[in-house]
Protein backbone atom coordinates (compact mmCIF):
# COMPACT_ATOMS: atom_id res chain seq x y z
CA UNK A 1 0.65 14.12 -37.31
CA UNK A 2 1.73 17.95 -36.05
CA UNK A 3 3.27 17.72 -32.85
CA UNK A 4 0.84 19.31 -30.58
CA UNK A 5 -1.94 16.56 -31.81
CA UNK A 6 1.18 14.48 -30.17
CA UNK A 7 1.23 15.91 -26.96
CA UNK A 8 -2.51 16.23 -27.05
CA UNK A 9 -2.55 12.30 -27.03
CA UNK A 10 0.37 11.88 -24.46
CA UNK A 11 -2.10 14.24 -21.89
CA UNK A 12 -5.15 12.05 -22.79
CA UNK A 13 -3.06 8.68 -22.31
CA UNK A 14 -1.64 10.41 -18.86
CA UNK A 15 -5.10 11.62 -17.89
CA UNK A 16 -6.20 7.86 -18.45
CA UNK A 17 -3.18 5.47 -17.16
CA UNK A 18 -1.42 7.91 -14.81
CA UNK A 19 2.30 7.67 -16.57
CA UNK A 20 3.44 6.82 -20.41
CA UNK A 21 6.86 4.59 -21.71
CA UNK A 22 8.52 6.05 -24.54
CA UNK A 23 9.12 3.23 -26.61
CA UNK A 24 5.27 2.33 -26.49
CA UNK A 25 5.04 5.99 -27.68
CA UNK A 26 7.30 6.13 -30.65
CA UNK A 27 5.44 2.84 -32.00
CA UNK A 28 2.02 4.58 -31.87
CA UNK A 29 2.88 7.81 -33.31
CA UNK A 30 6.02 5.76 -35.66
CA UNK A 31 8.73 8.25 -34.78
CA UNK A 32 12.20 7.85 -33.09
CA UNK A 33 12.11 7.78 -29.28
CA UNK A 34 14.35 10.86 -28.81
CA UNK A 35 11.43 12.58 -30.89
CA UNK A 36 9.02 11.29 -28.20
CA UNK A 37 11.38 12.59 -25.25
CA UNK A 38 11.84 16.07 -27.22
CA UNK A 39 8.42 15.97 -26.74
CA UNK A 40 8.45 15.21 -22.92
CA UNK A 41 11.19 17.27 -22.10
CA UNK A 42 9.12 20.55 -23.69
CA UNK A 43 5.71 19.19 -22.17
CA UNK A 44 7.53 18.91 -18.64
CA UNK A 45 8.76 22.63 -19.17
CA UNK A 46 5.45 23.42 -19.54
CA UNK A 47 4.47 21.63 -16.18
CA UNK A 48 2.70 19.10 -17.68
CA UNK A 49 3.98 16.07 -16.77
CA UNK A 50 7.18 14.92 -15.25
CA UNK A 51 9.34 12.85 -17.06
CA UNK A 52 11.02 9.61 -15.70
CA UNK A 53 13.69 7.41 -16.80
CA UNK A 54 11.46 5.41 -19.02
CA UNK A 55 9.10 7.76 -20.30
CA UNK A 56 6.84 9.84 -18.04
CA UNK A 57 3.88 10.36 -15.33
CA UNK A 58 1.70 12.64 -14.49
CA UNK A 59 2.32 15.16 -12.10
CA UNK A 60 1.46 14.47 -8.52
CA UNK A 61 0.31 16.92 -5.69
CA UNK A 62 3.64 17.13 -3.28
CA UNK A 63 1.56 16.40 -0.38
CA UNK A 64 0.91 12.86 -1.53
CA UNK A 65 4.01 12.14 -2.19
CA UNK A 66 5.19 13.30 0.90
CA UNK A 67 2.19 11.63 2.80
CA UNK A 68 3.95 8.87 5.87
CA UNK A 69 2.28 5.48 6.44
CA UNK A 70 -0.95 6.16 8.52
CA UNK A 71 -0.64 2.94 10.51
CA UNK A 72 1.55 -0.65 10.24
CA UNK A 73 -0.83 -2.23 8.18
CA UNK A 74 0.03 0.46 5.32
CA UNK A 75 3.84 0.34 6.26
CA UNK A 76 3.94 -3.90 5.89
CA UNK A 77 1.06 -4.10 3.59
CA UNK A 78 1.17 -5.83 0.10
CA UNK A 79 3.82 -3.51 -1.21
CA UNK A 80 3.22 -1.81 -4.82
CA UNK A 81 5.11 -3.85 -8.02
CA UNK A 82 8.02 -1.20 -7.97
CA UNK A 83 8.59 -1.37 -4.37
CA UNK A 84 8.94 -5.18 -4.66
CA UNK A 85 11.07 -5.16 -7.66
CA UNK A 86 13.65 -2.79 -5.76
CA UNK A 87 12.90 -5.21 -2.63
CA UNK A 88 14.18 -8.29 -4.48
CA UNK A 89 17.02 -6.91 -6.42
CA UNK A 90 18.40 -5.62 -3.36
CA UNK A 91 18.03 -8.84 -1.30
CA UNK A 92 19.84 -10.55 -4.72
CA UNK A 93 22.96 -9.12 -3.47
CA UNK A 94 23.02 -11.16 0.12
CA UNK A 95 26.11 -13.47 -0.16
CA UNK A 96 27.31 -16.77 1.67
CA UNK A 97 28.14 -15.61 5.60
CA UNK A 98 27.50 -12.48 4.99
CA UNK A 99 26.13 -9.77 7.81
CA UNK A 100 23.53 -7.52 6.74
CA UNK A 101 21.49 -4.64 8.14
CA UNK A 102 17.69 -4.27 7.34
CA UNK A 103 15.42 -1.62 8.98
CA UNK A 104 11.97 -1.24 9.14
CA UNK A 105 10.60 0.94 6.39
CA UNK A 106 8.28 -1.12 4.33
CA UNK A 107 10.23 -1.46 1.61
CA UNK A 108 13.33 -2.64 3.92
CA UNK A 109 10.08 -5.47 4.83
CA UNK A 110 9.42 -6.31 1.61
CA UNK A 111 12.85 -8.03 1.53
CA UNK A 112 12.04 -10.11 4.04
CA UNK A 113 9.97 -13.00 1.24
CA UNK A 114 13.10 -12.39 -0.70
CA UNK A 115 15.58 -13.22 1.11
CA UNK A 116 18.33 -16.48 0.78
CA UNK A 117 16.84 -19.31 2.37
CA UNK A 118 19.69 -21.74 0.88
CA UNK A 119 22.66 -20.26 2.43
CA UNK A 120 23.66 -18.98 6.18
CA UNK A 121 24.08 -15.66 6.58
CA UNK A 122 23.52 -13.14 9.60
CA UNK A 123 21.22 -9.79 9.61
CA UNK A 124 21.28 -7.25 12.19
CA UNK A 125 18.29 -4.68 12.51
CA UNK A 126 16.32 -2.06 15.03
CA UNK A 127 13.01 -3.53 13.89
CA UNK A 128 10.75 -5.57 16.29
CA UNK A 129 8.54 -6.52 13.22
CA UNK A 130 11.54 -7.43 10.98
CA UNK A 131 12.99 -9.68 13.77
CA UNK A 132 9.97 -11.03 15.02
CA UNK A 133 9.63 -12.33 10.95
CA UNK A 134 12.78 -13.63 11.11
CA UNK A 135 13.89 -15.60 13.93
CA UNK A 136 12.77 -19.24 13.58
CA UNK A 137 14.29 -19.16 9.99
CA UNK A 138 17.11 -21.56 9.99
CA UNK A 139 19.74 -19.82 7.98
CA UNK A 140 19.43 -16.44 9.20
CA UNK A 141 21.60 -15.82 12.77
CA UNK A 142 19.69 -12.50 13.67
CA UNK A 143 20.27 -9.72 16.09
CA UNK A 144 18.15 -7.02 17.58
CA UNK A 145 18.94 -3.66 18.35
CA UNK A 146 18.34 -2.45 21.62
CA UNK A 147 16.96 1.11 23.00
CA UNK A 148 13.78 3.27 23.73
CA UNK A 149 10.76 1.84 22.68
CA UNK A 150 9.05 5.05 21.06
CA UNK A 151 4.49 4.30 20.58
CA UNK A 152 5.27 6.21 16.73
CA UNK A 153 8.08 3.64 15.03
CA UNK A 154 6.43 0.79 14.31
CA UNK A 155 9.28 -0.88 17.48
CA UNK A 156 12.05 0.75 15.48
CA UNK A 157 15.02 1.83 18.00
CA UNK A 158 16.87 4.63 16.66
CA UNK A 159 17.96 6.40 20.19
CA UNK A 160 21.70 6.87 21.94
CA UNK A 161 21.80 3.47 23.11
CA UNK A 162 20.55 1.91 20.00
CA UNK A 163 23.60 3.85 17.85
CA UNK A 164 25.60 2.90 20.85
CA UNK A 165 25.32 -1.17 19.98
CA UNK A 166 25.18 -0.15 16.45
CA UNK A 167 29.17 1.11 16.80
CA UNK A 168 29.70 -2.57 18.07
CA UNK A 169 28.60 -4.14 14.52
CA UNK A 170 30.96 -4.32 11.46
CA UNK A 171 28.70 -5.25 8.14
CA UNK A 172 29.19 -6.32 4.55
CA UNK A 173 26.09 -4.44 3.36
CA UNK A 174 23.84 -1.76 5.33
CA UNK A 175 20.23 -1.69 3.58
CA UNK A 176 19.43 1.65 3.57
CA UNK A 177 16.51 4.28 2.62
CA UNK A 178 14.48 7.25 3.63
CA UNK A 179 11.98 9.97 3.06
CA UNK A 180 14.06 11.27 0.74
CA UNK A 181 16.58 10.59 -1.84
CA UNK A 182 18.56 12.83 -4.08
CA UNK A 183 21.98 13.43 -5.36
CA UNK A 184 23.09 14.99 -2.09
CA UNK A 185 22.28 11.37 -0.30
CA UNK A 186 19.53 9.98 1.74
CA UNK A 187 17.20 12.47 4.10
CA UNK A 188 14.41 11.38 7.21
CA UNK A 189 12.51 13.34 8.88
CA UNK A 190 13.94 13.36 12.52
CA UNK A 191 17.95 14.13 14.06
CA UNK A 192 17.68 10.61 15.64
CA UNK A 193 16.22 8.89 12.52
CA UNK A 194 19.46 10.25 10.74
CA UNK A 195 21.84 9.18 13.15
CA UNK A 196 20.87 6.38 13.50
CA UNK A 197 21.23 5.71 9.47
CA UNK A 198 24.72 7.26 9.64
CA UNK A 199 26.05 5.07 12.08
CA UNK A 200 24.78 2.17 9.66
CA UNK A 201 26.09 3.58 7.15
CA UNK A 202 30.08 4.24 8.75
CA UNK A 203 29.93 0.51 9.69
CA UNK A 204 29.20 -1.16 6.26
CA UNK A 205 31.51 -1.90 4.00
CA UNK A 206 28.73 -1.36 1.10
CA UNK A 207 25.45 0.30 1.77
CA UNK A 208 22.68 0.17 -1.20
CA UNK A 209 19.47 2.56 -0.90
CA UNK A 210 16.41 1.10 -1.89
CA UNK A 211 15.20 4.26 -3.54
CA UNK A 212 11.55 4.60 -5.15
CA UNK A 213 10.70 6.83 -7.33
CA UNK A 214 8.10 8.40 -4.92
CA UNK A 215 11.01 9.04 -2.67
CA UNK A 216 13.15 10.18 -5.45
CA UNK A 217 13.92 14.05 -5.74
CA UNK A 218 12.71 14.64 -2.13
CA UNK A 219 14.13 16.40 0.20
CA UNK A 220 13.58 15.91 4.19
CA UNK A 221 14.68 17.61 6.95
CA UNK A 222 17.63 16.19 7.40
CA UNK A 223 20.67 14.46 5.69
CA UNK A 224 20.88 10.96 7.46
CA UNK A 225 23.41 9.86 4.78
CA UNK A 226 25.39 11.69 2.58
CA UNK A 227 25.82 10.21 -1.45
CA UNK A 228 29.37 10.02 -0.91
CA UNK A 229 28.81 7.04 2.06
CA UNK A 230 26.35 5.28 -0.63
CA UNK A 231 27.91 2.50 -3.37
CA UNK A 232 24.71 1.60 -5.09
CA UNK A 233 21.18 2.98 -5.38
CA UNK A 234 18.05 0.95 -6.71
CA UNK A 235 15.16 2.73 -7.96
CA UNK A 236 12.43 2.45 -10.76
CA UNK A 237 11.62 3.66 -14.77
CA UNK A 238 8.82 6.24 -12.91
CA UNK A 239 11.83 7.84 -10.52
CA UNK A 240 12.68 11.37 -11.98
CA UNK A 241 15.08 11.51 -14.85
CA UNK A 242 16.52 15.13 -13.93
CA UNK A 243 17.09 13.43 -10.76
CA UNK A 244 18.62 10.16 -11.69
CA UNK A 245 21.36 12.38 -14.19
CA UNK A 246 22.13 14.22 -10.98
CA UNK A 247 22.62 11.41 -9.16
CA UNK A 248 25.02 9.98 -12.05
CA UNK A 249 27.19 12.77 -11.91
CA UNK A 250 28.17 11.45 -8.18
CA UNK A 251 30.20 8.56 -7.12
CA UNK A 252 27.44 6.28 -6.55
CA UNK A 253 26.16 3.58 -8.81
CA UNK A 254 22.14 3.81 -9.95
CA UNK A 255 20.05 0.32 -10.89
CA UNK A 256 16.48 0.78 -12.33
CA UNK A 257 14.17 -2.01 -12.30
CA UNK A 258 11.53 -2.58 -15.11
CA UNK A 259 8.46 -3.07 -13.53
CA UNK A 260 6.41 -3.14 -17.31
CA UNK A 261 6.92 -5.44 -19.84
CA UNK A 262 8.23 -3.21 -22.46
CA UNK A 263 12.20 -2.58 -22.86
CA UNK A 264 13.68 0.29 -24.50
């Protein structure tokens, strides 16, 4: 088979299932899966497709992807299969006594069914809704962070007086994300929004980003925490794979989850 009756099938598999794994490709066309991502990498040059860590997906309008929950029942609704796998790795990493920081972005929410039940342990967060979820559960000690109550958050306090108690806090691990995530850190869309985040950040001793792909290469308005301040970053096989080799040229440590049942 030449190679552009290849790439004709990759667009017709893309046009039909929205993304393509490499290894699934190399078996149908029986050729070596760096033939398959010479492929990619040439179709993605071409603005075709964009290629992810475990093959590719096909290229969505920026709006979309830059499109903010419309209401709570989007932001705490049944979250997608990547968004949960990043949600339950990164609630894996809760230890014995340990105090923790979750905020309320949906995917910080979707830890909430995966957390420890078995051992005591105390979490700290801004969130109304995460609180509310948490407090008659026996091992968790929980605090609230105080401030303004703004209609827009979802009861997220992210104002002077909510970094103020913040300061007060010393954690093991600060749960963080964003609108954004690239190799220069995490990024949000508002100056209080980001310092709020970096004031999480400077008191944890480890902070992870739950990072999905559709948050992956973005860029918001403003840094909330740089990549220097982040140890470990969990994202997906659909996440951006020029993006993920920037990120590996930094400090911080990258995870990606396998949300499909095929393993390269």
């Amino acid at each position: 088979m030449l190679a552009e009756e290849r790439r004709q099938i990759i667009l017709e598999i893309l046009q039909k299932d929205g993304r393509v794994i490499a290894k699934e490709l190399a078996d149908l066309f029986q050729i070596s899966v760096d033939s398959v991502r010479r492929d990619l990498s040439m179709m993605e040059n071409q603005g075709l497709l964009q290629k992810t860590y475990g093959g590719a997906i096909a290229l969505k309008p920026l709006q979309k992807v830059r499109t903010l929950p419309s209401s709570e029942t989007k932001r705490y609704g049944i979250p997608e299969p990547h968004q949960d796998a990043i949600s339950k790795l990164a609630s894996s990493y809760i230890q014995e006594h340990d105090t923790v920081f979750i905020g309320g972005a949906g995917i910080q929410y979707g830890m909430l069914k995966h957390l420890p039940v078995d051992i005591p342990f105390t979490l700290v967060t801004n969130s109304m809704k995460i609180a509310e979820s948490v407090r008659k559960q026996k091992n968790i000690t929980a605090y609230l962070i105080g401030g303004k109550l703004r209609a827009e958050s979802a009861g997220s306090m992210i104002d002077i007086l909510a970094i103020e108690m913040m300061s007060k806090f010393s954690l093991d691990i600060g749960f963080m994300t964003g609108g954004g995530i690239t190799a220069s850190g995490i990024s949000t869309a508002t100056p209080e929004g980001a310092a709020f985040a970096r004031k999480v950040a400077e008191v944890s001793r480890k902070n992870i980003c739950l990072a999905p792909n559709e948050k992956v290469g973005q860029n918001m308005f403003i840094t909330s925490v740089p990549i220097d301040k982040i140890d470990l970053i969990i994202t997906d096989e659909a996440a951006s794979e020029k993006v993920i080799q920037e990120i590996e040229k930094t400090n911080a440590e990258i995870i990606i989850v396998n949300t499909t049942s095929t393993k390269e």
